[in-house]
Protein backbone atom coordinates (compact mmCIF):
# COMPACT_ATOMS: atom_id res chain seq x y z
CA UNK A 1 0.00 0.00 0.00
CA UNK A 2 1.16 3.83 -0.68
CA UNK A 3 2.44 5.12 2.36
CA UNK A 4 1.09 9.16 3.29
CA UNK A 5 4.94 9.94 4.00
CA UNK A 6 7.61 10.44 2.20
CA UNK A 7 10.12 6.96 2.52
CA UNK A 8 13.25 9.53 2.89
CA UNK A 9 12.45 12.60 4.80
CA UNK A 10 8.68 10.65 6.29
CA UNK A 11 7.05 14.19 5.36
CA UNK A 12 3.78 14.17 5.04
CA UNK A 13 2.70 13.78 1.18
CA UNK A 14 -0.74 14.83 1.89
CA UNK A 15 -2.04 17.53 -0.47
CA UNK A 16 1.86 16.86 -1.90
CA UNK A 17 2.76 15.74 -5.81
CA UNK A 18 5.03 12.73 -4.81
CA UNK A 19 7.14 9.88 -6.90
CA UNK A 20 6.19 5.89 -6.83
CA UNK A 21 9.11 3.73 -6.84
CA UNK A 22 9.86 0.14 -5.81
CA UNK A 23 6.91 0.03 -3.75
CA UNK A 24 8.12 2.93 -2.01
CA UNK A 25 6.60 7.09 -2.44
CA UNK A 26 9.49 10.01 -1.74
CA UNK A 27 8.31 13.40 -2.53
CA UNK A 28 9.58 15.19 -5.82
CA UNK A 29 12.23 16.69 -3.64
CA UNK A 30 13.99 13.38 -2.74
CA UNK A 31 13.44 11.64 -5.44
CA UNK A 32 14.99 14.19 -7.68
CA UNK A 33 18.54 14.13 -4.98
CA UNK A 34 18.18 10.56 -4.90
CA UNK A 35 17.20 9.23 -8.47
CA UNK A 36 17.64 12.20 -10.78
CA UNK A 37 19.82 11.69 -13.57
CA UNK A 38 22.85 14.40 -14.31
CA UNK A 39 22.30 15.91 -17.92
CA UNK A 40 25.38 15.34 -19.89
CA UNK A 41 25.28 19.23 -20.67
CA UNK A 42 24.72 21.27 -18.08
CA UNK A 43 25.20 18.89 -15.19
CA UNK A 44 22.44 19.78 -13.39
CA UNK A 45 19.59 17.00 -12.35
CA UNK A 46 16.90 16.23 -14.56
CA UNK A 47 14.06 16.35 -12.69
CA UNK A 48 11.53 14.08 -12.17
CA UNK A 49 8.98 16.54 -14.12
CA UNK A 50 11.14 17.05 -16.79
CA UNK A 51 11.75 14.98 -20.17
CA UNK A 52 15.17 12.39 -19.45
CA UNK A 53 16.25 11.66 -22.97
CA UNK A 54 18.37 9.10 -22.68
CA UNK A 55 21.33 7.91 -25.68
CA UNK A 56 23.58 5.16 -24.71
CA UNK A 57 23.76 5.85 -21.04
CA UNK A 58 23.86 9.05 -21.04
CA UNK A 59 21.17 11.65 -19.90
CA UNK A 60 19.92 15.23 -21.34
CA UNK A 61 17.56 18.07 -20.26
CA UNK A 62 14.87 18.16 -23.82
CA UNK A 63 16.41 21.88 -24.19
CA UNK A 64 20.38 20.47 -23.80
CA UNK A 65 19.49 17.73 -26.37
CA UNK A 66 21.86 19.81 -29.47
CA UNK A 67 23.88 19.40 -31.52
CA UNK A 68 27.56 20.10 -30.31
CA UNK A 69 28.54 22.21 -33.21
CA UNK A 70 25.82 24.19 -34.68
CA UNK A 71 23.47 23.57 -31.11
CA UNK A 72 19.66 23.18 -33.13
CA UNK A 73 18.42 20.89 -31.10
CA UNK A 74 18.54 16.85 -32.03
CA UNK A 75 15.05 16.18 -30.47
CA UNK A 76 12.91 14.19 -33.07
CA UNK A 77 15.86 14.60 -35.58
CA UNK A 78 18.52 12.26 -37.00
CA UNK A 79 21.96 12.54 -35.40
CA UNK A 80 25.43 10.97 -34.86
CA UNK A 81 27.82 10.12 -32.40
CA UNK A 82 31.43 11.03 -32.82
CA UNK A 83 33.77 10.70 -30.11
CA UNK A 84 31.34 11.03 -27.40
CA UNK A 85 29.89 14.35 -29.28
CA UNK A 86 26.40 14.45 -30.56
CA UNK A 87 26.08 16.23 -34.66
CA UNK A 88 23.18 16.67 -36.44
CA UNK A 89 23.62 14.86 -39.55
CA UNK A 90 23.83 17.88 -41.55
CA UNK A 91 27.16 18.94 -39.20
CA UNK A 92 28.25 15.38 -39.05
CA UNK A 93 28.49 15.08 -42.62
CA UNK A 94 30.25 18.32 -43.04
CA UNK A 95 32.92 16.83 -40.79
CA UNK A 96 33.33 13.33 -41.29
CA UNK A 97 31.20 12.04 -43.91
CA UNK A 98 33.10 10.51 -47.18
CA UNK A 99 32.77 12.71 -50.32
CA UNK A 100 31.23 11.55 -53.38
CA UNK A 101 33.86 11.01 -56.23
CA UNK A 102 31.52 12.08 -58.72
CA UNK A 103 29.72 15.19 -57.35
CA UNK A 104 32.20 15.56 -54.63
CA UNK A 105 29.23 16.18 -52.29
CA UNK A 106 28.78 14.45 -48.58
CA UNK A 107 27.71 11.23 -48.53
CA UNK A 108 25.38 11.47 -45.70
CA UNK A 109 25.21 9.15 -42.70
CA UNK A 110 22.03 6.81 -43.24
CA UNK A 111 22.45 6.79 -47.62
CA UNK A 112 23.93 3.77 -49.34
CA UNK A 113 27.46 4.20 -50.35
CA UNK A 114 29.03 2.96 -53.35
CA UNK A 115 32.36 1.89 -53.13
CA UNK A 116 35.04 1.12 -55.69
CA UNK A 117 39.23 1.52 -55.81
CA UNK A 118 39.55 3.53 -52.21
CA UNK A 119 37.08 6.21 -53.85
CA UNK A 120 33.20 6.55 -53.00
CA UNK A 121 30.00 7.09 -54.49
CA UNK A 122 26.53 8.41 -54.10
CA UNK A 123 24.51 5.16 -54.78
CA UNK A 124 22.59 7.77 -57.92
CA UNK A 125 25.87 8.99 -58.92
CA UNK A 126 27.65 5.39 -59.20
CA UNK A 127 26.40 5.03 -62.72
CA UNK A 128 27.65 4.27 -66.37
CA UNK A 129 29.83 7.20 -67.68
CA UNK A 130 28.02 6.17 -71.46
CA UNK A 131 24.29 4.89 -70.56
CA UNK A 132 23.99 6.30 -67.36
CA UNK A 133 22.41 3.12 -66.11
CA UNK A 134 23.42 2.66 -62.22
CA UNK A 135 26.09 0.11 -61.63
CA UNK A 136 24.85 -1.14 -58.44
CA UNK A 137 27.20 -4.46 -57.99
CA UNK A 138 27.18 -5.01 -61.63
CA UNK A 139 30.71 -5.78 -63.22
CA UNK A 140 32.40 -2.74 -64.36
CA UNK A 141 35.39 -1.59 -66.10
CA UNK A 142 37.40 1.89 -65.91
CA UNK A 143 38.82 3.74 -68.18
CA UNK A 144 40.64 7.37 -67.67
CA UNK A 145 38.91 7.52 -64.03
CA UNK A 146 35.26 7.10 -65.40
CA UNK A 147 33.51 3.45 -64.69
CA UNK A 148 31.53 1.52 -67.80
CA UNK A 149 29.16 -1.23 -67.49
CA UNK A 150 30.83 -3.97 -69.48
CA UNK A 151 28.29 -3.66 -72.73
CA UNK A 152 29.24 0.07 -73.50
CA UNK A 153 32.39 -0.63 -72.41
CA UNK A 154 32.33 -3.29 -75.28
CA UNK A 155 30.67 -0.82 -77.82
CA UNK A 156 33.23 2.10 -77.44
CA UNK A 157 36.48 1.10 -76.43
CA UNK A 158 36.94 -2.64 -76.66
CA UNK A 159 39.26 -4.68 -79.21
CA UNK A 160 38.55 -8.24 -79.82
CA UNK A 161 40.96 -10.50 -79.62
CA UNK A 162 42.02 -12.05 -83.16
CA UNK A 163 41.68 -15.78 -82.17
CA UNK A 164 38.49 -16.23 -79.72
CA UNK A 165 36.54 -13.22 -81.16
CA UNK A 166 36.11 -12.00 -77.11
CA UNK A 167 36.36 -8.93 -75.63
CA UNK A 168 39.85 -8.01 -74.59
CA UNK A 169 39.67 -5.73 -71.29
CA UNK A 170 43.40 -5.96 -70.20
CA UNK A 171 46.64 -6.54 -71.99
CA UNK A 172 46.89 -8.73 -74.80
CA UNK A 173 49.65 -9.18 -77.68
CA UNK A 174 49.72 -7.36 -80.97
CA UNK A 175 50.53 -9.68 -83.96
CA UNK A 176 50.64 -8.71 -87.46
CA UNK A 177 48.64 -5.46 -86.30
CA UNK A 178 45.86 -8.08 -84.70
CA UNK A 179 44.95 -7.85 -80.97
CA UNK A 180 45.23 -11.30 -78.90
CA UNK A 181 44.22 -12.34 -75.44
CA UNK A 182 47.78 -13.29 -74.15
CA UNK A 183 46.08 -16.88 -73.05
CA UNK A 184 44.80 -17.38 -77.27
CA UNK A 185 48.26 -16.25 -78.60
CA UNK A 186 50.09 -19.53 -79.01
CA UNK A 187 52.37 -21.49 -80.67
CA UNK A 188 50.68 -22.83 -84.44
CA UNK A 189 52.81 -26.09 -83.75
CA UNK A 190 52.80 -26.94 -79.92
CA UNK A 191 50.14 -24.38 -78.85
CA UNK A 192 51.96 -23.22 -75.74
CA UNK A 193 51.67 -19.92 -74.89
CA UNK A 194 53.92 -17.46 -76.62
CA UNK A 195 53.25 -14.33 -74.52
CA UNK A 196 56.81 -13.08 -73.14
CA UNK A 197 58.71 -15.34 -74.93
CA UNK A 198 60.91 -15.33 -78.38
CA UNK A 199 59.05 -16.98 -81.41
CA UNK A 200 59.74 -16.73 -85.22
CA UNK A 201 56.87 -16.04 -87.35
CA UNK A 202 56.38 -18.46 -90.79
CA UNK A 203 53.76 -18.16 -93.50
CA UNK A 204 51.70 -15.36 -91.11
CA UNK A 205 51.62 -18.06 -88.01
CA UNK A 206 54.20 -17.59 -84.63
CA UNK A 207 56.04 -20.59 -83.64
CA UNK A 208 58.16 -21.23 -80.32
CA UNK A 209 61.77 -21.83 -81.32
CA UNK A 210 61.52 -25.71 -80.56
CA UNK A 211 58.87 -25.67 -83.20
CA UNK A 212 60.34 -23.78 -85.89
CA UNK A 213 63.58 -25.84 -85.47
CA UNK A 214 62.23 -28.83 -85.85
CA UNK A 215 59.70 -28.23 -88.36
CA UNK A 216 61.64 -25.62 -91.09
CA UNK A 217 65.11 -24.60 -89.70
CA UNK A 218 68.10 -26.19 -92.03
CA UNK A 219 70.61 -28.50 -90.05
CA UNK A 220 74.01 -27.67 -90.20
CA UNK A 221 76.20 -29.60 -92.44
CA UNK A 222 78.91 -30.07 -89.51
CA UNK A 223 77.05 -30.21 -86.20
CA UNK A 224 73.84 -31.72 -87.32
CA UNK A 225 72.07 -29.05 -85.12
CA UNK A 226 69.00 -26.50 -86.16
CA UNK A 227 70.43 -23.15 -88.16
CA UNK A 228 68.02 -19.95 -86.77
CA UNK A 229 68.10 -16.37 -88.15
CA UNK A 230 67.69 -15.54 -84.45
CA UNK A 231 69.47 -12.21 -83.31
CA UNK A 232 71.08 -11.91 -86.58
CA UNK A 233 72.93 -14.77 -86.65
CA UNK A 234 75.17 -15.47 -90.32
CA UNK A 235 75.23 -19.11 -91.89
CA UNK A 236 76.82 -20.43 -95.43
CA UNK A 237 75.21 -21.71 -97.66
CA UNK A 238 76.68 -24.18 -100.55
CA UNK A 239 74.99 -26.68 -103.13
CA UNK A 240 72.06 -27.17 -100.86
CA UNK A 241 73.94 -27.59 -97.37
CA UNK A 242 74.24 -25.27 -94.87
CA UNK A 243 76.73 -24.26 -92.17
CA UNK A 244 76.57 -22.43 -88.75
CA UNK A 245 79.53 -19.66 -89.24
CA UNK A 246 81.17 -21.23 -86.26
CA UNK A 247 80.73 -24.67 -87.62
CA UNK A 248 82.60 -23.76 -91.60
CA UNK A 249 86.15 -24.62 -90.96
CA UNK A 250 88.77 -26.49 -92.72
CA UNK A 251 88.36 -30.56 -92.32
CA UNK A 252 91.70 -30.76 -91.74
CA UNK A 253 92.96 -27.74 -90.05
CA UNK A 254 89.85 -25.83 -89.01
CA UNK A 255 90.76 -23.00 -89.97
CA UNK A 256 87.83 -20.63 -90.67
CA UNK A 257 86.41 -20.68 -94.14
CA UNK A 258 84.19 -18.03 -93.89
CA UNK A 259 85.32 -15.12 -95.92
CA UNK A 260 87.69 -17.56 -97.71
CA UNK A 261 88.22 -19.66 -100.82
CA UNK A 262 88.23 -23.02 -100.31
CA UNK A 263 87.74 -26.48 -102.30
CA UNK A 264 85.64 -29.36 -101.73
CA UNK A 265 86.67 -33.24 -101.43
CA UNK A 266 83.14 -35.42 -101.80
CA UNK A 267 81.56 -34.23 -98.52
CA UNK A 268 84.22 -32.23 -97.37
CA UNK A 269 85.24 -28.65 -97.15
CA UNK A 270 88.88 -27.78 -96.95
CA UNK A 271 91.23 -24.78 -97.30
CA UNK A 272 93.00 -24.04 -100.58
CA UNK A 273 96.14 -25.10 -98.95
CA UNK A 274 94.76 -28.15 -97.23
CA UNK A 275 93.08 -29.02 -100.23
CA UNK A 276 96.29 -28.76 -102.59
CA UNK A 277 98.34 -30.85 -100.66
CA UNK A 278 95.61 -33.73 -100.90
C-alpha cells in the first residue's frame, strides 16, 4: 500500500505531488537528490517533471538535447555520435562524412554508399559514364577515371581479340597489327603460350623456337644441329647444305672458311692449302 509519507524525509505527502518507486513514495524533492539523472550538458539533475532523454547511457535536459557544433536541437531529428559528441547529420556530414567522387558532395550518414578503388560514391551517382544506367554491384570496367558497365564498355572502347573473337579488357599481344588475349596467342605447332617469350613467325603463323627448329630450320652440315636467323645470326650456304659460321672450318685444319676460298673433297670442305696438298 502507498504510504502518506515520504520513505526519505517521512514528510507528510498529503495535499503533496510525490514519486512511486519500488513500492516505495518520496516526494519530488527526494526523489529528484536521490534518483535524478545528471544531464550530460549542463550537469544539473533532470528532474523528475522534466523529459530524461536518454542515448547510450547518457542523460539530457529536452532543451540540452543539441547538436555540439551548430546547437539546433537533435530532439525528433537524426543525429550521430562522434567521439562522445552528438552532430546533427547535416554537421556530421560536413565533418566526417566521405565525399562523393563524382559530385564531390557528402555522402550522408544513413544513404547507401558505393564503393570502388579507395574512392566513394553516391549510390545515384555510381552510374555508367556512357548509358547512365546505375552500376549497383554489376561488373564494371574503368577507363581514364570514369567506370563503364561492361556492354558500353564493349561498344566504345573494346578490341577483340584475333583468335576467340572476345572482348579483350586488359593486356593482350599485338601480332601482325591483330589484338590477342595473351592466353589465345600460341604457338601454331605446340600451342603453348607465346606471350613473353621469343618466337619466329612463318607463312603469317608464330612458332616457339623448338617448333620452328624442328619443323623448317636447315641443319648444319657439320654439327647436325637447327640453323636460326635468331638475333642476326650469319650461316653459309653451298649446293644445298648449310653451315653455322662457327661450324665452316677447314676438315683438316679448321681453320675458318668463312670469308675464304676453299675447295671441296666429296663431302668435305677444306682450305685451298689443305686441299692442294691432298
Amino acid at each position: 500500500m502507498t504510504s502518506n509519507h515520504c520513505h526519505y524525509c517521512m514528510e507528510s505527502l498529503l495535499g503533496r505531488k510525490y514519486v512511486f518507486r519500488e513500492e516505495n513514495s518520496y516526494c519530488v524533492t527526494c526523489y529528484d537528490d536521490l534518483f535524478a539523472n545528471s544531464c550530460e550538458e549542463c550537469k544539473k539533475p533532470i528532474e523528475c517533471d522534466a523529459k530524461d532523454l536518454a542515448y547510450k547511457g547518457h542523460h539530457w535536459h529536452e532543451a540540452c538535447f543539441k547538436c555540439a557544433k551548430c546547437n539546433h536541437s537533435l530532439v525528433e531529428n537524426p543525429f550521430a555520435a562522434k567521439d562522445e559528441l552528438l552532430l546533427c547529420t547535416q554537421c556530421y556530414s560536413n565533418e566526417y562524412s566521405s565525399k562523393c567522387f563524382h559530385c564531390q558532395k557528402a555522402i550522408m550518414p544513413g544513404s547507401r554508399k558505393m564503393e570502388f578503388k579507395g574512392n566513394c560514391w553516391h549510390e545515384t551517382c555510381f552510374v555508367c559514364q556512357y548509358c547512365r544506367q546505375p552500376l549497383g554491384t554489376k561488373p564494371l570496367i574503368t577507363k581514364d577515371n570514369e567506370n563503364y558497365c561492361v556492354p558500353c564498355f564493349e561498344k566504345q572502347f573494346a578490341h577483340h581479340c584475333y583468335s576467340c573473337k572476345k572482348m579483350i579488357t586488359t593486356g593482350g599481344v599485338t601480332y601482325h597489327d591483330q589484338p590477342w588475349h595473351k592466353e589465345c596467342f600460341l604457338c601454331a605447332g605446340c600451342k603453348k603460350q607465346l606471350s613473353g617469350q621469343r618466337f619466329i613467325s612463318k607463312d603469317d603463323h608464330p612458332y616457339c623456337l623448338d617448333c620452328f627448329r624442328k619443323l623448317y630450320a636447315k641443319m648444319c652440315a657439320v654439327c647436325n644441329k637447327p640453323i636460326t636467323a635468331l638475333g642476326g645470326a650469319k650461316f653459309i650456304s653451298f649446293e644445298e647444305r648449310q653451315w653455322h659460321s662457327a661450324c665452316f672450318n677447314c676438315v683438316k685444319c679448321s681453320i675458318s672458311l668463312v670469308g675464304q676460298g676453299f675447295l671441296t673433297q666429296q663431302d668435305d670442305i677444306l682450305c685451298r692449302e689443305c686441299g692442294s696438298a691432298a
